[in-house]
PDB file of N, CA and C in Angstrom:
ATOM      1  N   UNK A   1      -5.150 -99.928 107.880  1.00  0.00           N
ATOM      2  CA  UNK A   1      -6.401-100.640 107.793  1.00  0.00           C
ATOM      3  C   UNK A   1      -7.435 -99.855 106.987  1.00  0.00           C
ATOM      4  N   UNK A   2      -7.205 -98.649 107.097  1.00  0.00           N
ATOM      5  CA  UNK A   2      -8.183 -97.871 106.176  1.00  0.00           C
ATOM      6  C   UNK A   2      -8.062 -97.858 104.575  1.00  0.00           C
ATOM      7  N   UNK A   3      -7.043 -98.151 104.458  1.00  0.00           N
ATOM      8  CA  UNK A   3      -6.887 -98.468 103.079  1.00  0.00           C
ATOM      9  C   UNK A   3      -7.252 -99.489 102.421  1.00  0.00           C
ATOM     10  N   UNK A   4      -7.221-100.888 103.366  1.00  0.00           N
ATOM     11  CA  UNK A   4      -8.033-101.903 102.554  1.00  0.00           C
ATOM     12  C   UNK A   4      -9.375-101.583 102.851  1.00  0.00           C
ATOM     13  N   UNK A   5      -9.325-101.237 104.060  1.00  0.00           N
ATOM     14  CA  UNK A   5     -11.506-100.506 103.659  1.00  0.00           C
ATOM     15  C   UNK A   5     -11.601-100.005 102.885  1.00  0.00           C
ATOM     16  N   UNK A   6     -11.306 -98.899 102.051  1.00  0.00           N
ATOM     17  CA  UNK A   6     -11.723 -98.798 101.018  1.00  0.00           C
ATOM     18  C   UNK A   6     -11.178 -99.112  99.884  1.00  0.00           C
ATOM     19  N   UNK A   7     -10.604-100.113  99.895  1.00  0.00           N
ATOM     20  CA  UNK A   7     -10.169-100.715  98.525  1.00  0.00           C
ATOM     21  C   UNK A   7     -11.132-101.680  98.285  1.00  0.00           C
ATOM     22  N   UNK A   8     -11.491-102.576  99.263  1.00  0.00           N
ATOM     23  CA  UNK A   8     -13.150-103.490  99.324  1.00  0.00           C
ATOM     24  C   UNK A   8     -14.156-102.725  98.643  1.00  0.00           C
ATOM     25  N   UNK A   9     -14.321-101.660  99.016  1.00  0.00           N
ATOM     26  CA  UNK A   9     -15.412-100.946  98.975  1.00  0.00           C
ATOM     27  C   UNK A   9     -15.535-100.296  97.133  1.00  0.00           C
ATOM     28  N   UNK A  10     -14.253-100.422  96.675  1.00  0.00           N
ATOM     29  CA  UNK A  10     -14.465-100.240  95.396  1.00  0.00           C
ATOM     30  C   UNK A  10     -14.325-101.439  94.507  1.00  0.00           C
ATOM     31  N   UNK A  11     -13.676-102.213  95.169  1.00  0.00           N
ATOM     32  CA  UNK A  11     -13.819-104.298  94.180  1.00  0.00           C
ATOM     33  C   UNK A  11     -15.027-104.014  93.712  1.00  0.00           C
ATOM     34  N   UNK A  12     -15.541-103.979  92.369  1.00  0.00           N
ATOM     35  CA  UNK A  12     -16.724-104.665  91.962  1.00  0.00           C
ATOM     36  C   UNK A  12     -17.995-103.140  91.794  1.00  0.00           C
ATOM     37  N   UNK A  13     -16.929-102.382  91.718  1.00  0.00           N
ATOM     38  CA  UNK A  13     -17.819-100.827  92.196  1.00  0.00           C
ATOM     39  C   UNK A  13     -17.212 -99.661  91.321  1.00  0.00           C
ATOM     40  N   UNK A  14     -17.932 -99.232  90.633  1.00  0.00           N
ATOM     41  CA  UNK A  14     -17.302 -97.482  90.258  1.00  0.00           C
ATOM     42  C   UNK A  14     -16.986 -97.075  91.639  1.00  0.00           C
ATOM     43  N   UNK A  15     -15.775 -95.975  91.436  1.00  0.00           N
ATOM     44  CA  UNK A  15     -15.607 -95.110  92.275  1.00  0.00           C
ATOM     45  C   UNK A  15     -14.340 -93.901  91.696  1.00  0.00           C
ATOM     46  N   UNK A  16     -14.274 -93.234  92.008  1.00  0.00           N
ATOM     47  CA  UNK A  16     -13.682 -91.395  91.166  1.00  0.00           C
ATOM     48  C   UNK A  16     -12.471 -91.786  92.037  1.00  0.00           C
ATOM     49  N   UNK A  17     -11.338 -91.709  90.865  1.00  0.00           N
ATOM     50  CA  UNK A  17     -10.093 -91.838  92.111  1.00  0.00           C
ATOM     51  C   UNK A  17      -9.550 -90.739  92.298  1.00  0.00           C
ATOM     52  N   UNK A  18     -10.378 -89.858  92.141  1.00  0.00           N
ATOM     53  CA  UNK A  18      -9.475 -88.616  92.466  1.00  0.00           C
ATOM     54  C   UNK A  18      -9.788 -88.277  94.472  1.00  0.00           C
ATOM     55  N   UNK A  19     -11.433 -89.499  94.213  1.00  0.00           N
ATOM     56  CA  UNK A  19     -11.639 -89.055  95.929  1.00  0.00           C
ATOM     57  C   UNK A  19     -10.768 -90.376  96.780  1.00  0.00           C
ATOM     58  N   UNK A  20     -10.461 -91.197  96.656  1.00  0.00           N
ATOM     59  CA  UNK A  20      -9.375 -92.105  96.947  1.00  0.00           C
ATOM     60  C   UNK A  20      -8.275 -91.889  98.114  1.00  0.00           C
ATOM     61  N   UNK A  21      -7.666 -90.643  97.682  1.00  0.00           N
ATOM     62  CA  UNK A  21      -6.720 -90.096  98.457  1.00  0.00           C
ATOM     63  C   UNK A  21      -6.360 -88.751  97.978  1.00  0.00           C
ATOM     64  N   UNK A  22      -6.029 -87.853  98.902  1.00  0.00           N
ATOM     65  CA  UNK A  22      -5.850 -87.094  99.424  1.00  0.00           C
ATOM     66  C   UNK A  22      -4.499 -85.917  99.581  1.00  0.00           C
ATOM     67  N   UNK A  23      -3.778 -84.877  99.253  1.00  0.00           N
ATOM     68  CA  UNK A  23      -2.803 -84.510  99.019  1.00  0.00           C
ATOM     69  C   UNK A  23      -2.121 -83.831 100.413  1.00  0.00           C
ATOM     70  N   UNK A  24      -1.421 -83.541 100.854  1.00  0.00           N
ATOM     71  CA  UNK A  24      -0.539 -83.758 101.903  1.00  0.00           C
ATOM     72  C   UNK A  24       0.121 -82.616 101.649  1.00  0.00           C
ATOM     73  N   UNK A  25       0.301 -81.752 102.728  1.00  0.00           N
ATOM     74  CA  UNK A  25       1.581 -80.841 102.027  1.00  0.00           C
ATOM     75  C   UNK A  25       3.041 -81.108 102.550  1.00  0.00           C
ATOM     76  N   UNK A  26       3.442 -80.375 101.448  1.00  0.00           N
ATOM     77  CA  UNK A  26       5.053 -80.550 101.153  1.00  0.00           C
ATOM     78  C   UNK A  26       5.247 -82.218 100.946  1.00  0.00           C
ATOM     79  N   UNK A  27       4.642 -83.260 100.793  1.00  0.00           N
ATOM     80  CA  UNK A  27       4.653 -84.604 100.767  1.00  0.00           C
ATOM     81  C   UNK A  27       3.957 -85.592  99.335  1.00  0.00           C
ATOM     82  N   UNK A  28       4.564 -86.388  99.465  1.00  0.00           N
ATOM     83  CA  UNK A  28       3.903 -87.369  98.138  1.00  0.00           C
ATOM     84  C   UNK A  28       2.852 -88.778  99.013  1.00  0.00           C
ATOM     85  N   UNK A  29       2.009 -88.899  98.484  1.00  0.00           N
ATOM     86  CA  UNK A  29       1.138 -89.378  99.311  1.00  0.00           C
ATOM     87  C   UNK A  29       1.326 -90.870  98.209  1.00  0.00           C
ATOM     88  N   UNK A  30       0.865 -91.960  98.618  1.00  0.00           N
ATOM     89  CA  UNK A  30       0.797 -93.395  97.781  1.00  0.00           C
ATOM     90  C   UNK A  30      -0.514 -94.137  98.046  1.00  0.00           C
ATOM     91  N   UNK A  31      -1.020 -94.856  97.346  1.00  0.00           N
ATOM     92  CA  UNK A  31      -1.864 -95.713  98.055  1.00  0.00           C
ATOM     93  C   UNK A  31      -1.834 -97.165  96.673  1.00  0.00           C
ATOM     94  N   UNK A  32      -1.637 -98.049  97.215  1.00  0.00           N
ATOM     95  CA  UNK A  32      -1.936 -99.437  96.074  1.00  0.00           C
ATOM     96  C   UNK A  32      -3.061 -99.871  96.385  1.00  0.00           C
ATOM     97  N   UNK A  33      -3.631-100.163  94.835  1.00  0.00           N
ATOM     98  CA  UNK A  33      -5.028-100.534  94.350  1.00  0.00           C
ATOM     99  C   UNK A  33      -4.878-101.768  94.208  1.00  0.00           C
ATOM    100  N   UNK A  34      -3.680-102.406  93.491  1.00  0.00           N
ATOM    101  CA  UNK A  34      -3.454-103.857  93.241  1.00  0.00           C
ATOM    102  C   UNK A  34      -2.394-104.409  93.708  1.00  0.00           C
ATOM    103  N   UNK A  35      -1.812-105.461  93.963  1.00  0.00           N
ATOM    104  CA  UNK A  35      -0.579-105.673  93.977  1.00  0.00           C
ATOM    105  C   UNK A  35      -0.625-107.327  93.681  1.00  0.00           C
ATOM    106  N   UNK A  36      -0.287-107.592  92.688  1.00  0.00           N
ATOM    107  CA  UNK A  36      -0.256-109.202  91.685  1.00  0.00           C
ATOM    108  C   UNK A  36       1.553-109.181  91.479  1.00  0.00           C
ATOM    109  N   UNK A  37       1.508-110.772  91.380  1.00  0.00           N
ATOM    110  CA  UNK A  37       2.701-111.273  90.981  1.00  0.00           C
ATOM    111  C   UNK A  37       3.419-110.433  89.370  1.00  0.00           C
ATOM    112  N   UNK A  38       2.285-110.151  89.045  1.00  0.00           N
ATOM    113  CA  UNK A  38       2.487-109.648  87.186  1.00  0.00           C
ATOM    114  C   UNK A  38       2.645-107.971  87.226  1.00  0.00           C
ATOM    115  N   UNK A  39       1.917-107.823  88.360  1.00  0.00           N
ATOM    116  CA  UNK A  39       1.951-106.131  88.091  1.00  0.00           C
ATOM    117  C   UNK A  39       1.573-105.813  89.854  1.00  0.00           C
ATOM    118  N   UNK A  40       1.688-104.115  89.475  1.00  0.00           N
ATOM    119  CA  UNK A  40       0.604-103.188  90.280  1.00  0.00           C
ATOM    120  C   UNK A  40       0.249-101.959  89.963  1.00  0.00           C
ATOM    121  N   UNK A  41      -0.865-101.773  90.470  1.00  0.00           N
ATOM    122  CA  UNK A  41      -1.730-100.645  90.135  1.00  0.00           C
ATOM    123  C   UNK A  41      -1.699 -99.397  91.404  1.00  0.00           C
ATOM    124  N   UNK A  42      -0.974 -98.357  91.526  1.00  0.00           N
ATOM    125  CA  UNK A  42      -1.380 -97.317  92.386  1.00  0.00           C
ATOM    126  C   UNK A  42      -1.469 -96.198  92.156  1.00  0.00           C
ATOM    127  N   UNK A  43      -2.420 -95.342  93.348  1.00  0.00           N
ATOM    128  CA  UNK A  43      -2.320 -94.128  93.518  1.00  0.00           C
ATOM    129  C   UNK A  43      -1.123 -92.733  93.503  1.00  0.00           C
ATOM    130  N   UNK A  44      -0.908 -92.164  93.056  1.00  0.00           N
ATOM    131  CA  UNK A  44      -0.060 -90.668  94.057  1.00  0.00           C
ATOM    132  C   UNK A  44      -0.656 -89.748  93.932  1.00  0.00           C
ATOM    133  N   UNK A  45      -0.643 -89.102  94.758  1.00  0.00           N
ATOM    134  CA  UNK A  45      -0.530 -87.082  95.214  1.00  0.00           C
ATOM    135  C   UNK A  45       0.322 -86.640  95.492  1.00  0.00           C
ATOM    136  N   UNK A  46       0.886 -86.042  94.772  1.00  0.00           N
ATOM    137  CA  UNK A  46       1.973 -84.805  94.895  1.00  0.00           C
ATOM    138  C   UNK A  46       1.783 -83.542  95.068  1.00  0.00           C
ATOM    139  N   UNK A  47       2.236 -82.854  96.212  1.00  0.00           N
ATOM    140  CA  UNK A  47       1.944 -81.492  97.014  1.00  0.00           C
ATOM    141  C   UNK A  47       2.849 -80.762  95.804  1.00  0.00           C
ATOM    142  N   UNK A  48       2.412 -79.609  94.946  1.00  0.00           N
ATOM    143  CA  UNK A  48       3.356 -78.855  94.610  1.00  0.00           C
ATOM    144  C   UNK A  48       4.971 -78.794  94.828  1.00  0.00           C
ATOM    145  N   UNK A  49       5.655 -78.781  93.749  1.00  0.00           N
ATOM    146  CA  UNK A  49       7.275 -79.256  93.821  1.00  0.00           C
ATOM    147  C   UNK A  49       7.843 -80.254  94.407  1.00  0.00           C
ATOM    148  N   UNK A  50       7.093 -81.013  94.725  1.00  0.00           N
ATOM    149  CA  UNK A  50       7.343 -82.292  94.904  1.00  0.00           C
ATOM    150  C   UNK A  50       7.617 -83.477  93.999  1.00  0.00           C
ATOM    151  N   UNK A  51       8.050 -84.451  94.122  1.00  0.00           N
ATOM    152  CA  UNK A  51       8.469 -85.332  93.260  1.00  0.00           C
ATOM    153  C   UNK A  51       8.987 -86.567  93.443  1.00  0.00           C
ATOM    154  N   UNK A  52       9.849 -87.429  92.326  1.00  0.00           N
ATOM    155  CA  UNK A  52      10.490 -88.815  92.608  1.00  0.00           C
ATOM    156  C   UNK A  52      11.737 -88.446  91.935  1.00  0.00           C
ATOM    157  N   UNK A  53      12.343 -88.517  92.573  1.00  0.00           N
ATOM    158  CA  UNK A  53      14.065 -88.176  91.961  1.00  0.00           C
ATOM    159  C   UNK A  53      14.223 -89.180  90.530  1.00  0.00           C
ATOM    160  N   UNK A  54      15.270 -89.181  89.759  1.00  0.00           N
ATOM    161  CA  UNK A  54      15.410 -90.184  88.734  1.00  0.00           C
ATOM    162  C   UNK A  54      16.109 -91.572  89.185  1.00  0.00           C
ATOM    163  N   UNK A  55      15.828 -92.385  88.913  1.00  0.00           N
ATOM    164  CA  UNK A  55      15.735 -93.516  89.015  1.00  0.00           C
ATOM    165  C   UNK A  55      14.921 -94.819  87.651  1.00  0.00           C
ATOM    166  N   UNK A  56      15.528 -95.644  87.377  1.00  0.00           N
ATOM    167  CA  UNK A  56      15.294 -96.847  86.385  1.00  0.00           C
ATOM    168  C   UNK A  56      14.060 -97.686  86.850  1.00  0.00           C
ATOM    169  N   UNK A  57      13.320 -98.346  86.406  1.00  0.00           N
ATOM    170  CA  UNK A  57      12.960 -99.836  86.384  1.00  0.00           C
ATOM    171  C   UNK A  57      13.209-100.645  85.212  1.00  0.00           C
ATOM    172  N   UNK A  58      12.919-102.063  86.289  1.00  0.00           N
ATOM    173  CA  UNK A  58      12.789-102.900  84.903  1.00  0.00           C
ATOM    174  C   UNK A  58      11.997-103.481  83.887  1.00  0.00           C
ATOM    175  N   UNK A  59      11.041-102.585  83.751  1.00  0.00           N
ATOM    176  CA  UNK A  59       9.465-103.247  83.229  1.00  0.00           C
ATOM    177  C   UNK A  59       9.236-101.851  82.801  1.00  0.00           C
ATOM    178  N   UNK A  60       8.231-101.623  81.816  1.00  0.00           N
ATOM    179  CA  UNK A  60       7.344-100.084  81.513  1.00  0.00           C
ATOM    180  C   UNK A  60       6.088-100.008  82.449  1.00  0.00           C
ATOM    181  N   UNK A  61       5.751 -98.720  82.650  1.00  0.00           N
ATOM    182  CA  UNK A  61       5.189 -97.918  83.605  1.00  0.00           C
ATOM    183  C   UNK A  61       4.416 -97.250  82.868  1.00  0.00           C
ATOM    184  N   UNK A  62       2.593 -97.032  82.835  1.00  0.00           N
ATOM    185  CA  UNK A  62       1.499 -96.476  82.382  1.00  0.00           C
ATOM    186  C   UNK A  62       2.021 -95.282  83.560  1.00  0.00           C
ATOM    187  N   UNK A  63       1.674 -94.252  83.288  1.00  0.00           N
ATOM    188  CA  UNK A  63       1.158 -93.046  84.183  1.00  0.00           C
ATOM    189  C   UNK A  63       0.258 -92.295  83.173  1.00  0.00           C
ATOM    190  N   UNK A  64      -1.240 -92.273  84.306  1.00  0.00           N
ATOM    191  CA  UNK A  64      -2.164 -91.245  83.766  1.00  0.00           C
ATOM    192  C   UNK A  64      -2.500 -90.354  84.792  1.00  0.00           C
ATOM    193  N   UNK A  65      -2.734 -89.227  84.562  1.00  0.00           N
ATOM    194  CA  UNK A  65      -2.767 -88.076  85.315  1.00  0.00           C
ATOM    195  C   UNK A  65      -3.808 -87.466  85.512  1.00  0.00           C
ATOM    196  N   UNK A  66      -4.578 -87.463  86.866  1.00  0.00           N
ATOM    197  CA  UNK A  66      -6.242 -87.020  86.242  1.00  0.00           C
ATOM    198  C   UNK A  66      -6.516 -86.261  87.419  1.00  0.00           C
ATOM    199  N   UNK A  67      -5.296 -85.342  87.907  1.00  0.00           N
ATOM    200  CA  UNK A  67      -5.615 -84.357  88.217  1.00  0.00           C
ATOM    201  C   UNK A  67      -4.322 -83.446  88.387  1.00  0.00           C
ATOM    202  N   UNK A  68      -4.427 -82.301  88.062  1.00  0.00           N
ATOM    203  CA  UNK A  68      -3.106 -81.707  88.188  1.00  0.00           C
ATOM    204  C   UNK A  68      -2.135 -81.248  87.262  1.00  0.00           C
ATOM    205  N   UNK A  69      -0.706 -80.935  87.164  1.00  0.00           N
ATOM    206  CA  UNK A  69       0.250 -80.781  85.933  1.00  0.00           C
ATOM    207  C   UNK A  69       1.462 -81.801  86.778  1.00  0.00           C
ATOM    208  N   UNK A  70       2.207 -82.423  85.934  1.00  0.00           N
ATOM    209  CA  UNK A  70       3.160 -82.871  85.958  1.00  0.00           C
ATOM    210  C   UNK A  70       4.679 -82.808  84.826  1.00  0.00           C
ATOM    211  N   UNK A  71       6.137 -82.568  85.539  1.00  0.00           N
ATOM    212  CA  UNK A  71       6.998 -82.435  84.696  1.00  0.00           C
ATOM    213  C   UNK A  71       7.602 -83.616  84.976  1.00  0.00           C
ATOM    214  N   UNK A  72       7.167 -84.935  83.785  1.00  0.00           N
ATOM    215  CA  UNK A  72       7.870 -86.204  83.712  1.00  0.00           C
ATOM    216  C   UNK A  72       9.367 -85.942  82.723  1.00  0.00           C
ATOM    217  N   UNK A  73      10.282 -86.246  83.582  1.00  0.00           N
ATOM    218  CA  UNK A  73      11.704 -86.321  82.611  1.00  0.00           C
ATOM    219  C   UNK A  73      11.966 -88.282  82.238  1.00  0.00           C
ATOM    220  N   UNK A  74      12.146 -88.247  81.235  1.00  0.00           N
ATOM    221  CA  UNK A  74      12.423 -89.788  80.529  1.00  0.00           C
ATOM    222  C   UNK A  74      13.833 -89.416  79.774  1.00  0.00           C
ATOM    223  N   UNK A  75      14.695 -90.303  80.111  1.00  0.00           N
ATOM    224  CA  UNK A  75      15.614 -89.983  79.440  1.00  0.00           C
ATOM    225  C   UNK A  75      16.362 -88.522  78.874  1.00  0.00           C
ATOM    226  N   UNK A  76      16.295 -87.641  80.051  1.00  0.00           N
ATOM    227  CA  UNK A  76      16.830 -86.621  79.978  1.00  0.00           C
ATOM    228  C   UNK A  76      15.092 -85.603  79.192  1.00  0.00           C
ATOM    229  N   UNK A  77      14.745 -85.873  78.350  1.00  0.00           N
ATOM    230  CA  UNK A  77      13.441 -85.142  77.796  1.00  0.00           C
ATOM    231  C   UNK A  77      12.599 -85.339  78.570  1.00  0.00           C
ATOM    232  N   UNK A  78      12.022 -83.777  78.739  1.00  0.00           N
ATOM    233  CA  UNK A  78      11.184 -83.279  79.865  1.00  0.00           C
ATOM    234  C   UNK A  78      10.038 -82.917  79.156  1.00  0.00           C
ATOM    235  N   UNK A  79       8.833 -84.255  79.439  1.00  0.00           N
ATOM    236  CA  UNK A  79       7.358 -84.083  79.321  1.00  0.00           C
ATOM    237  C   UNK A  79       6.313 -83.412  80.104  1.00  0.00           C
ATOM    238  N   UNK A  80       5.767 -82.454  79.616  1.00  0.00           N
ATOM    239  CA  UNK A  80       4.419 -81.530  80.639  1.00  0.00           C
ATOM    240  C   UNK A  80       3.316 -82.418  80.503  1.00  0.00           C
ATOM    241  N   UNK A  81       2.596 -82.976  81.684  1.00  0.00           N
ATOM    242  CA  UNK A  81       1.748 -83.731  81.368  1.00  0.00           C
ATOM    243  C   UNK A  81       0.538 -83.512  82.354  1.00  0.00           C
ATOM    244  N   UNK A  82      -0.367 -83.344  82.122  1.00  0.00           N
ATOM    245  CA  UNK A  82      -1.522 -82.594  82.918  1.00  0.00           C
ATOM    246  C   UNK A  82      -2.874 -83.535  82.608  1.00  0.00           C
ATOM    247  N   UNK A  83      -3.887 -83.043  83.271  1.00  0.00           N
ATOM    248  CA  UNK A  83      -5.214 -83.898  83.833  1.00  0.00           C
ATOM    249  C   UNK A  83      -5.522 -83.913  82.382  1.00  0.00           C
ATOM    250  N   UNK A  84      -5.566 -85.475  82.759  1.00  0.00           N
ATOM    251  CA  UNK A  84      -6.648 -85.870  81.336  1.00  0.00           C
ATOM    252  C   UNK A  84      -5.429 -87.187  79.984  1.00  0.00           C
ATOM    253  N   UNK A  85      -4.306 -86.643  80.696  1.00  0.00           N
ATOM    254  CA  UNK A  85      -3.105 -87.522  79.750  1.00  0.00           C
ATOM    255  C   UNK A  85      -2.483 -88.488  80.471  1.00  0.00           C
ATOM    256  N   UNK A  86      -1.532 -89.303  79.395  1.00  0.00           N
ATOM    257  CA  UNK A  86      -1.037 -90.625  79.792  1.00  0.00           C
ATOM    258  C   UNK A  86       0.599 -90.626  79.262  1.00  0.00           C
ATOM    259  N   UNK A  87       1.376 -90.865  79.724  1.00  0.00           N
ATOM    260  CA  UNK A  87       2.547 -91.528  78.910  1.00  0.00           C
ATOM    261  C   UNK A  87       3.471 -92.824  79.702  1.00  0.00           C
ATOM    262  N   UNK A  88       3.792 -93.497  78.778  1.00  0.00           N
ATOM    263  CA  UNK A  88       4.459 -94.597  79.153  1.00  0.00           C
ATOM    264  C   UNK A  88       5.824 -94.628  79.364  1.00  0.00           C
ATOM    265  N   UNK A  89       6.503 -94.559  80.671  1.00  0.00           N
ATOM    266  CA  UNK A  89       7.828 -94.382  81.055  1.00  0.00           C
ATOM    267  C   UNK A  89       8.366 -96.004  80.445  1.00  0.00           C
ATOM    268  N   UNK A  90       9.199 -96.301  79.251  1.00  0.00           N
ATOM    269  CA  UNK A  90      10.117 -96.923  79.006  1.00  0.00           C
ATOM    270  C   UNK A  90      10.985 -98.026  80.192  1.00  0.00           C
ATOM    271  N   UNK A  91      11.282 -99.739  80.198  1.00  0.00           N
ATOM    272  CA  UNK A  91      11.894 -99.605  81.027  1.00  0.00           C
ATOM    273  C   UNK A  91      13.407 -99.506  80.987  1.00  0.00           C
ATOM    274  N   UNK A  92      13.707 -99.704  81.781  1.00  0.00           N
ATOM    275  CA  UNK A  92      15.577 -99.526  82.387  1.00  0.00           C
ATOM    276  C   UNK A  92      15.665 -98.096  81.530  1.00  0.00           C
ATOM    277  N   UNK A  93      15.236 -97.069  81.236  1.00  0.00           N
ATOM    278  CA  UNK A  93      15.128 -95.770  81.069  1.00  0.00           C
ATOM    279  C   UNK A  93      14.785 -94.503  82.531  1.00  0.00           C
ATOM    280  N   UNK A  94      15.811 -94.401  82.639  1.00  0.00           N
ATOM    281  CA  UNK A  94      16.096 -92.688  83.505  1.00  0.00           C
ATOM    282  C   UNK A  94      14.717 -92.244  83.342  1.00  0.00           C
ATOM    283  N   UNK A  95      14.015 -91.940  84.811  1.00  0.00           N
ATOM    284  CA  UNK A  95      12.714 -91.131  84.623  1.00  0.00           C
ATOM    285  C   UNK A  95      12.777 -90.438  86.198  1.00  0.00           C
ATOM    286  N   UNK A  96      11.860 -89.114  85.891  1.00  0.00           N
ATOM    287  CA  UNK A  96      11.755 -88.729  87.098  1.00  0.00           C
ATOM    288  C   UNK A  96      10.335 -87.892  86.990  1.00  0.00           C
ATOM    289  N   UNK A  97       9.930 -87.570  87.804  1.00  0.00           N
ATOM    290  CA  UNK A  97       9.069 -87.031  88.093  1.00  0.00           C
ATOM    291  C   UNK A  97       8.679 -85.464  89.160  1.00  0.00           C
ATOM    292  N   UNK A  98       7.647 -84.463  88.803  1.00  0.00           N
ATOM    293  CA  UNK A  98       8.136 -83.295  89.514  1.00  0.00           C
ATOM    294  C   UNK A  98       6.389 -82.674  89.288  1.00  0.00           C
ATOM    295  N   UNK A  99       5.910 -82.091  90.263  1.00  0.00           N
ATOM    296  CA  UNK A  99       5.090 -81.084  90.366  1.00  0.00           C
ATOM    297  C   UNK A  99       5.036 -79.939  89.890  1.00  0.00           C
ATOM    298  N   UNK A 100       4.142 -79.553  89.149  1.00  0.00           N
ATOM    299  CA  UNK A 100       4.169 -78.239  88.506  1.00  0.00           C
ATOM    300  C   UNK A 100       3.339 -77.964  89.306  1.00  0.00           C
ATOM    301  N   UNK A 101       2.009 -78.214  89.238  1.00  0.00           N
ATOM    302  CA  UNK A 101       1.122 -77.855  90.263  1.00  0.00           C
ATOM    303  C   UNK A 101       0.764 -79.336  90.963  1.00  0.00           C
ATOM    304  N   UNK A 102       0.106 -79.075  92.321  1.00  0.00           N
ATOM    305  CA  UNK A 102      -0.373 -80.541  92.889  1.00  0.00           C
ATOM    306  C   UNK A 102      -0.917 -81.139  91.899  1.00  0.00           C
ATOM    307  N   UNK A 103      -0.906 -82.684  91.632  1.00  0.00           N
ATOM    308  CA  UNK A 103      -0.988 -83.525  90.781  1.00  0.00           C
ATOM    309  C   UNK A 103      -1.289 -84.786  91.578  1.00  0.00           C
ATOM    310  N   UNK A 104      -2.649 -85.619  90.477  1.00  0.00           N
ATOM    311  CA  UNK A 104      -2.355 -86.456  91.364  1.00  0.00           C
ATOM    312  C   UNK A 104      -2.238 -87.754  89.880  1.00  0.00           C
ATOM    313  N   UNK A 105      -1.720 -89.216  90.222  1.00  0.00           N
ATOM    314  CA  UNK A 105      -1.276 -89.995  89.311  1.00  0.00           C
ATOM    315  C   UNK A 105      -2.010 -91.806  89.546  1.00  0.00           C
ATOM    316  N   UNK A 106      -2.056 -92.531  88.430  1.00  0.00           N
ATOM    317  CA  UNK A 106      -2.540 -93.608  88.163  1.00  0.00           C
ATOM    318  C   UNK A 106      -0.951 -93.894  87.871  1.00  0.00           C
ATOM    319  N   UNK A 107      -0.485 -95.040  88.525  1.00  0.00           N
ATOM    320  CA  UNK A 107       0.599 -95.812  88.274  1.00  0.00           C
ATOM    321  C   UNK A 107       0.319 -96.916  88.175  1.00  0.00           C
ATOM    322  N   UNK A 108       0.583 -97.445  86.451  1.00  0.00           N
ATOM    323  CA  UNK A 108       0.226 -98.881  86.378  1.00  0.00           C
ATOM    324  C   UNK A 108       1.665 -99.288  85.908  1.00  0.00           C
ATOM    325  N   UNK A 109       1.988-100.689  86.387  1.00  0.00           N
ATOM    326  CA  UNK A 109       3.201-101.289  86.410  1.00  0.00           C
ATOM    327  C   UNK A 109       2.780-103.027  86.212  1.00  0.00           C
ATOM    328  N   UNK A 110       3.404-103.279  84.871  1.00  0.00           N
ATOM    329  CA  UNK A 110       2.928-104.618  84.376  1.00  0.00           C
ATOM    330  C   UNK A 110       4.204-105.688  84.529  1.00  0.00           C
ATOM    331  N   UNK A 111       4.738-106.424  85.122  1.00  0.00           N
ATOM    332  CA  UNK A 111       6.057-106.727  85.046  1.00  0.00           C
ATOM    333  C   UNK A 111       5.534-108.732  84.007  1.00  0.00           C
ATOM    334  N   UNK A 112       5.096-109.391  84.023  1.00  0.00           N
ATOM    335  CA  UNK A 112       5.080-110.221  83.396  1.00  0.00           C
ATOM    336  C   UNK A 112       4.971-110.153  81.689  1.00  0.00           C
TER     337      UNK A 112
END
């Protein structure tokens, strides 16, 4: 329930998503901003060495990173990607994801 409280609370509102949520240790934390028939929009925090094993989708994937370092692997090539950058995971392309340092992530996912 706390999560749609403050998801209301930013409809129609600036708000810093880095204060949003919160990092967890040893854990990956989530939170969704949107969730539409066409897409969704969410949060992560990743506790140091933490991560998403590799795994496909079927649609391309925005990730921007606006806090932290991240080691995104796409197709076997391993991207360093840190606060302030973006790259677009490819779909039905091998990706994974990994903590260099706590990190936290904008996951946008457009499927229409």
């Amino acid at each position: 329930m706390q999560q749609l409280f403050q998801m209301k609370n930013i409809i129609g509102q600036a708000a810093e998503l880095n204060s949003l949520l919160d990092y967890q240790d040893g854990s990956v934390v989530s939170k969704e901003l949107i969730r539409k028939e066409q897409g969704t929009v969410s949060l992560f925090a990743f506790d140091q060495g933490q991560g998403l094993s590799e795994h496909t989708a079927p649609f391309e994937a925005l990730v921007y990173i606006f806090a932290g370092q991240a080691e995104i692997s796409i197709a076997g090539k391993q991207h360093c990607v840190k606060t302030g950058q973006a790259i677009i995971m490819p779909a039905n392309q091998p990706h994974s994801l990994k903590a260099i340092k706590p990190f936290k992530m904008l996951l946008v996912m457009i499927k229409a």
